[in-house]
N, C-alpha and C. Protein backbone atom coordinates (compact mmCIF):
# COMPACT_ATOMS: atom_id res chain seq x y z
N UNK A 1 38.95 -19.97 15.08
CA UNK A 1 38.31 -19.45 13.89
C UNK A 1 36.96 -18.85 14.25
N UNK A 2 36.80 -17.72 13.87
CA UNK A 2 35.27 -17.13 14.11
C UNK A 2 34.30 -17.56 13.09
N UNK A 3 32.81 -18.21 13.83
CA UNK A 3 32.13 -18.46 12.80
C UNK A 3 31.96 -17.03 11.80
N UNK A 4 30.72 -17.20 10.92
CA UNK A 4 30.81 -16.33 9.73
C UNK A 4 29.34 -16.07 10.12
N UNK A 5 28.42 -14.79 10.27
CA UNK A 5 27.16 -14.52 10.69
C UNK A 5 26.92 -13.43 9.41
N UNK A 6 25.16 -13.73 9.35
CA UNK A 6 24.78 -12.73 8.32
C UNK A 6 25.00 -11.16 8.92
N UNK A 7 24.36 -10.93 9.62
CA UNK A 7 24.80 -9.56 10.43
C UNK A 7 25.13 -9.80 11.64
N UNK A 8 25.54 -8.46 12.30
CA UNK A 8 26.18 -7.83 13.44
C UNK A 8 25.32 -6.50 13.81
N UNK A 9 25.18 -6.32 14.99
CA UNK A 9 25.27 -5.27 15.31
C UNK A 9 26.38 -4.52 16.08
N UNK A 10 26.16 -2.97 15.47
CA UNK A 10 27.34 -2.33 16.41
C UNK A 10 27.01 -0.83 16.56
N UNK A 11 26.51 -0.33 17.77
CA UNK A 11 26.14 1.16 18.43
C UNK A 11 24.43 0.86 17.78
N UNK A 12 23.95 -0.03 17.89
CA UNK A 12 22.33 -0.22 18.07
C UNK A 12 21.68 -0.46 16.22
N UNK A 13 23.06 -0.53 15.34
CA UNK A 13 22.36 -0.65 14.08
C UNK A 13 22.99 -2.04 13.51
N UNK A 14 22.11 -2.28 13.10
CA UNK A 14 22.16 -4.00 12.27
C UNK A 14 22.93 -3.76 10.92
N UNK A 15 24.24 -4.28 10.87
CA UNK A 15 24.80 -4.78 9.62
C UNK A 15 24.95 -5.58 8.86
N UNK A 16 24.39 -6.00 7.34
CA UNK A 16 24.76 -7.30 7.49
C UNK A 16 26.33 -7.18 6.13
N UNK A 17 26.55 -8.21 5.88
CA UNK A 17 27.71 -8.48 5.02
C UNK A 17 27.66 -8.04 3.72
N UNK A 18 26.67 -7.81 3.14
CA UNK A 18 26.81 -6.32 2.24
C UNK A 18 26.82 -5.07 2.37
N UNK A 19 26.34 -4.52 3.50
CA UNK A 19 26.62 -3.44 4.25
C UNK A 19 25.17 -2.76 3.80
N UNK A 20 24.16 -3.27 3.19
CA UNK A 20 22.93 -2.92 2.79
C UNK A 20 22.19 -2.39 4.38
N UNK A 21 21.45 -1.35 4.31
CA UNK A 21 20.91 -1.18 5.50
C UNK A 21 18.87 -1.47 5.70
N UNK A 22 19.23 -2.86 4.43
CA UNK A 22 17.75 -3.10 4.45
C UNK A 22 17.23 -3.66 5.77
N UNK A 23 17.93 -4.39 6.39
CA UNK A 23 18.00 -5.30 7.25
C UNK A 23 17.71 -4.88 8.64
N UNK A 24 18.68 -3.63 8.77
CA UNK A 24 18.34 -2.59 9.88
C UNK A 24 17.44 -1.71 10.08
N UNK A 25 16.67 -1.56 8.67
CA UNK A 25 15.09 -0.84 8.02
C UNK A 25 14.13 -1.59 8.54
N UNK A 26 14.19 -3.15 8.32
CA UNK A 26 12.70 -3.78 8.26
C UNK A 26 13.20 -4.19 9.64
N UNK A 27 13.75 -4.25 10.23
CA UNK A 27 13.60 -4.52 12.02
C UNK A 27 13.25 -3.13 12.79
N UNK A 28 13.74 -1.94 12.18
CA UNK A 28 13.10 -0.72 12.64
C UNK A 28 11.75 -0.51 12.67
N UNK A 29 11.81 -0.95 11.49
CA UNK A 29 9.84 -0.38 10.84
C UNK A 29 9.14 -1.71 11.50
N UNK A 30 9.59 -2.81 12.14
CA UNK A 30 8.59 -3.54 12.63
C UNK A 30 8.71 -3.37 14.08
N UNK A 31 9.68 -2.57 14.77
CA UNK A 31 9.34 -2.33 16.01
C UNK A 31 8.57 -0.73 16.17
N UNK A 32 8.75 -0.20 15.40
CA UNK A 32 8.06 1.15 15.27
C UNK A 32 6.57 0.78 15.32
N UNK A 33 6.36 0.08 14.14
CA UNK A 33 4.61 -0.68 14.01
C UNK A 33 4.71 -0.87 15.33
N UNK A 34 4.61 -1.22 16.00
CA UNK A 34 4.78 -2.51 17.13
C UNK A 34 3.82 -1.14 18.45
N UNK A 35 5.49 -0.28 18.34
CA UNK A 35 5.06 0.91 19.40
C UNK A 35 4.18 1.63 18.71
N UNK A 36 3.30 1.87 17.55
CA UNK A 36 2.39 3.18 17.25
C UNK A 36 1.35 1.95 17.58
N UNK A 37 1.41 0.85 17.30
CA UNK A 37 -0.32 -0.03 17.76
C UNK A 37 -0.07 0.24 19.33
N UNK A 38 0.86 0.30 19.64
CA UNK A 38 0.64 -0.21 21.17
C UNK A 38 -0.04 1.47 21.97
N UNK A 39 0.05 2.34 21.37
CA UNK A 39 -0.04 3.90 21.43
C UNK A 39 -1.48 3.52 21.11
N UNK A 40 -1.67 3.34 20.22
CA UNK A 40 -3.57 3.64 19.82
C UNK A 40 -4.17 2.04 20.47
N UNK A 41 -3.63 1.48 21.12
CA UNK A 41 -4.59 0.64 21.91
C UNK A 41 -4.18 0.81 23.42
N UNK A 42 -3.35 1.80 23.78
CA UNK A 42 -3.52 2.38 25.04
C UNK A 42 -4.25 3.08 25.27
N UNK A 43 -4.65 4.22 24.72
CA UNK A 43 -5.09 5.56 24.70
C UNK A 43 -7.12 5.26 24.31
N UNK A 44 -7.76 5.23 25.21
CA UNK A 44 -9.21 5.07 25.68
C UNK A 44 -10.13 6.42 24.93
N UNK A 45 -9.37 7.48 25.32
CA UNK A 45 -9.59 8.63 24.72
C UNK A 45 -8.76 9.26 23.77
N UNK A 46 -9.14 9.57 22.34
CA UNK A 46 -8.67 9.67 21.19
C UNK A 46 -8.44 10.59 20.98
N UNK A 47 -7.59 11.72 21.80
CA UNK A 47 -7.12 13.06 21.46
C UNK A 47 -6.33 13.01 20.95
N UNK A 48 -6.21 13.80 19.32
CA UNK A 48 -5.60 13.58 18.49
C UNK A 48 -3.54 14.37 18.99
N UNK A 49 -3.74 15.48 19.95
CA UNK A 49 -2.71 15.79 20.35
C UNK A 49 -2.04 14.89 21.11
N UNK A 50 -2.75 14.70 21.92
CA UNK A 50 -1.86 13.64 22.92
C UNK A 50 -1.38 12.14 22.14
N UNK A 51 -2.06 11.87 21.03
CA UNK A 51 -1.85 10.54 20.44
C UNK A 51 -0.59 11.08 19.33
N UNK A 52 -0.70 11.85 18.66
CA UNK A 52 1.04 12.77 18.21
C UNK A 52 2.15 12.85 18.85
N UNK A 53 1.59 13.74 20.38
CA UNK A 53 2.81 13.64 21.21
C UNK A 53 3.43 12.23 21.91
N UNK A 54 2.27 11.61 21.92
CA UNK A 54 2.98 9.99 22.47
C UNK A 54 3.83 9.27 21.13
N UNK A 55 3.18 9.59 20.08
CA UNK A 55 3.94 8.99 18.94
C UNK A 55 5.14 9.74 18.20
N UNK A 56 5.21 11.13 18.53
CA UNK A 56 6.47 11.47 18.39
C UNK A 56 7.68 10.89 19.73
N UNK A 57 7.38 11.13 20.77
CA UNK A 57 8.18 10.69 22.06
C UNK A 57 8.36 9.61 21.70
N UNK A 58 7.34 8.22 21.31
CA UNK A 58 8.08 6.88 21.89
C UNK A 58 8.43 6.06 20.29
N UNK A 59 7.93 6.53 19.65
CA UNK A 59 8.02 5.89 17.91
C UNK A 59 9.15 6.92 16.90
N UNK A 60 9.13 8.30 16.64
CA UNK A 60 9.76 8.74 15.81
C UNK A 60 11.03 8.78 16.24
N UNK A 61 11.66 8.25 17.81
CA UNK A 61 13.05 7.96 17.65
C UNK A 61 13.88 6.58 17.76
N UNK A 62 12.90 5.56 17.21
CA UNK A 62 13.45 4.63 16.78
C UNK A 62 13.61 4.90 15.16
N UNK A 63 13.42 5.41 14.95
CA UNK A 63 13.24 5.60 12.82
C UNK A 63 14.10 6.59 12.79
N UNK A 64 14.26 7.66 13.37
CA UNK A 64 15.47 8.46 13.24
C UNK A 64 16.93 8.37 13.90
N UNK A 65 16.95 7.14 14.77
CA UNK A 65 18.03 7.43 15.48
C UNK A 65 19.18 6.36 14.15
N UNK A 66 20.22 7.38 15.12
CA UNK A 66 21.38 7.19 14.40
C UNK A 66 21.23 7.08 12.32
N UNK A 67 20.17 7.87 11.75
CA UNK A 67 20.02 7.95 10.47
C UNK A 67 21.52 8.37 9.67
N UNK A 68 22.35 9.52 10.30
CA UNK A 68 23.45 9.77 9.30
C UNK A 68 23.97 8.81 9.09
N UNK A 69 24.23 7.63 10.02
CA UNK A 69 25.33 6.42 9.93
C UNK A 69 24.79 5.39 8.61
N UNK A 70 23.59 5.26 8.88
CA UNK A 70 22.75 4.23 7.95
C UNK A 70 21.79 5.04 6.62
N UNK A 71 22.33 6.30 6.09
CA UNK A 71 21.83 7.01 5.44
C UNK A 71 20.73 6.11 4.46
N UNK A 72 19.57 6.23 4.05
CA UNK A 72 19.09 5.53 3.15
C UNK A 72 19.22 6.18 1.65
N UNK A 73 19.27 4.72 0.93
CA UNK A 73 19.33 5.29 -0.96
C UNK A 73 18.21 4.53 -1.52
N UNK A 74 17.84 3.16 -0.96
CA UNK A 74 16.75 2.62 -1.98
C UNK A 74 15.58 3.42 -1.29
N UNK A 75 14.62 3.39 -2.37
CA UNK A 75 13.72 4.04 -2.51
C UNK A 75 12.23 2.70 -1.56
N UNK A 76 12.57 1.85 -1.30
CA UNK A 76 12.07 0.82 -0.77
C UNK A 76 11.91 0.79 0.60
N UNK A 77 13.40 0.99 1.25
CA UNK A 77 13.91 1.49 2.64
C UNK A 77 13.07 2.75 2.97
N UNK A 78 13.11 3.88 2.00
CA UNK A 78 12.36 5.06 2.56
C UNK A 78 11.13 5.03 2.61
N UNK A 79 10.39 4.20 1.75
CA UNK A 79 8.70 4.26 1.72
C UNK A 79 8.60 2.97 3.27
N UNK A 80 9.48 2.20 3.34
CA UNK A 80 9.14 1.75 4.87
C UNK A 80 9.43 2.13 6.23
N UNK A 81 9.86 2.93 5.98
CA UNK A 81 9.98 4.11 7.20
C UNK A 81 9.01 4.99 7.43
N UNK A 82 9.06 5.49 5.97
CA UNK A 82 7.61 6.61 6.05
C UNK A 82 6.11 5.90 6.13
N UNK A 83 6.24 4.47 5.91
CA UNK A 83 4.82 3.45 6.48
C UNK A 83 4.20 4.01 7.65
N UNK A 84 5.31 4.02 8.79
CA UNK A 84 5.19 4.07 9.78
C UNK A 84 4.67 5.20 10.18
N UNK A 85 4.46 6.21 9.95
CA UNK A 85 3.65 7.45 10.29
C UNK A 85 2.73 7.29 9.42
N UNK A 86 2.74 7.34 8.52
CA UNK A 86 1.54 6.98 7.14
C UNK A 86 0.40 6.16 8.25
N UNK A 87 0.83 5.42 8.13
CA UNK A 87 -0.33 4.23 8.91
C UNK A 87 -0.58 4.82 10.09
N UNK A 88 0.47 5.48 11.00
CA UNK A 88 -0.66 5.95 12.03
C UNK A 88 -1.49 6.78 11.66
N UNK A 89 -0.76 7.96 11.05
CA UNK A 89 -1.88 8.93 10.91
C UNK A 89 -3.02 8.82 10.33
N UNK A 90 -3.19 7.86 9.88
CA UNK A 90 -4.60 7.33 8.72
C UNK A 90 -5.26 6.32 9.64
N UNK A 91 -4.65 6.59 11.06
CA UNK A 91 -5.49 5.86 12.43
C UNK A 91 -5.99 6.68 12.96
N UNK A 92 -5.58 7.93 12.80
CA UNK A 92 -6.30 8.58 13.70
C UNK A 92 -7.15 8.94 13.17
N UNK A 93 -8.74 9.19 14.04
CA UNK A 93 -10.33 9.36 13.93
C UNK A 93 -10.56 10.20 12.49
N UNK A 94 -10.29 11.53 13.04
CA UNK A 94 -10.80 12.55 12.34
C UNK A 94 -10.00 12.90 10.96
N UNK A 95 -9.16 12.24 10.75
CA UNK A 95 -8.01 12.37 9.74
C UNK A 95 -8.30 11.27 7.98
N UNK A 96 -9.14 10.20 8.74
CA UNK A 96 -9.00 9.43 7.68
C UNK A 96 -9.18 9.40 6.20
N UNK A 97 -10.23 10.61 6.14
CA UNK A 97 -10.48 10.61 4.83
C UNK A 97 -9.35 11.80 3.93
N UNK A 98 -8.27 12.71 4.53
CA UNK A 98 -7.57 13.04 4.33
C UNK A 98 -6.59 12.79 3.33
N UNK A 99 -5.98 12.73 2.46
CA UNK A 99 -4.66 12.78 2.35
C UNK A 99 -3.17 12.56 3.24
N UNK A 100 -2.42 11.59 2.37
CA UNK A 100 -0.96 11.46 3.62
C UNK A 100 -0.16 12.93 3.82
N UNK A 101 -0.29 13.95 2.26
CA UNK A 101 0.33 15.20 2.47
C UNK A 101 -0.70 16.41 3.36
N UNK A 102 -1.90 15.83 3.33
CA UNK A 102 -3.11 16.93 3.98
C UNK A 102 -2.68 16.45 5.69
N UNK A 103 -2.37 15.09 5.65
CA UNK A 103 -2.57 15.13 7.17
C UNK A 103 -1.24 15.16 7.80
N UNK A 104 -0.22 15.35 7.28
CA UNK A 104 1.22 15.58 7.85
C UNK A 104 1.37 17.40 8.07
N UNK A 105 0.46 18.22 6.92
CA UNK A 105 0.13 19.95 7.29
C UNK A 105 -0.72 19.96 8.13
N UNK A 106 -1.50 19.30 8.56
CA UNK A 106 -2.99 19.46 9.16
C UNK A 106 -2.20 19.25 10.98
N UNK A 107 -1.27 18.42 10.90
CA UNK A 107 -0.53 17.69 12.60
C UNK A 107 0.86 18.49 12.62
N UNK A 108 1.37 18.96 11.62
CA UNK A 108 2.55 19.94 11.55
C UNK A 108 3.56 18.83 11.99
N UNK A 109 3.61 17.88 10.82
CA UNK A 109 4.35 17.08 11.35
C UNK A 109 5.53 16.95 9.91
N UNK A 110 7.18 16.80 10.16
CA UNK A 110 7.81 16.58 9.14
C UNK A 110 7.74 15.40 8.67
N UNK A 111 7.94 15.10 8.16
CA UNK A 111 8.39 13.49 6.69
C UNK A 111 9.92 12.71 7.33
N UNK A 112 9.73 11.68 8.28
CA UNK A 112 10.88 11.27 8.52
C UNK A 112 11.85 10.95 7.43
């Protein structure tokens, strides 16, 4: 008899037994956090390009990968995804007093 588990994973996304993909959201968005702190407490010198390009390379493809499979609908799921750039970009220096829509035109950056 197989025990009975809240989720599974299968091809790198967390399922659990409602098939809700909250579960696979808030383990995304807390390893994403994880890699954009670890980006702005590497980086000694605060060039705002190079701190984009490190955070597009090593952070925006944990939040996008495999998205068609785990499409999101709550509106909960998407504002914690979009945390995750939100909060960096309102780390970086020269940006802060900005706007989240001023500073996503200002870095030419899309809306995961």
């Amino acid at each position: 008899m197989l025990p009975a588990v809240e989720s599974a994973r299968d091809l790198g996304i967390l399922f659990s037994t409602d098939l809700s993909p909250s579960v696979h959201v808030n383990n995304v968005v807390s390893k994403a956090h994880a890699r954009a702190n670890m980006i702005l407490r590497s980086f000694v010198f605060r060039d705002i390009n190079l701190l984009i390009r490190a955070f597009i390379t090593y952070v925006r493809p944990l939040v996008e990968y495999n998205t068609v499979v785990w499409s999101l609908s709550a509106l909960r799921d998407i504002d914690a995804l979009e945390s995750v750039q939100q909060r960096f970009t309102k780390r970086l220096s020269r940006l802060k007093h900005m706007s989240y829509a001023e500073r996503l035109k200002y870095l030419n950056l899309p809306s995961p």
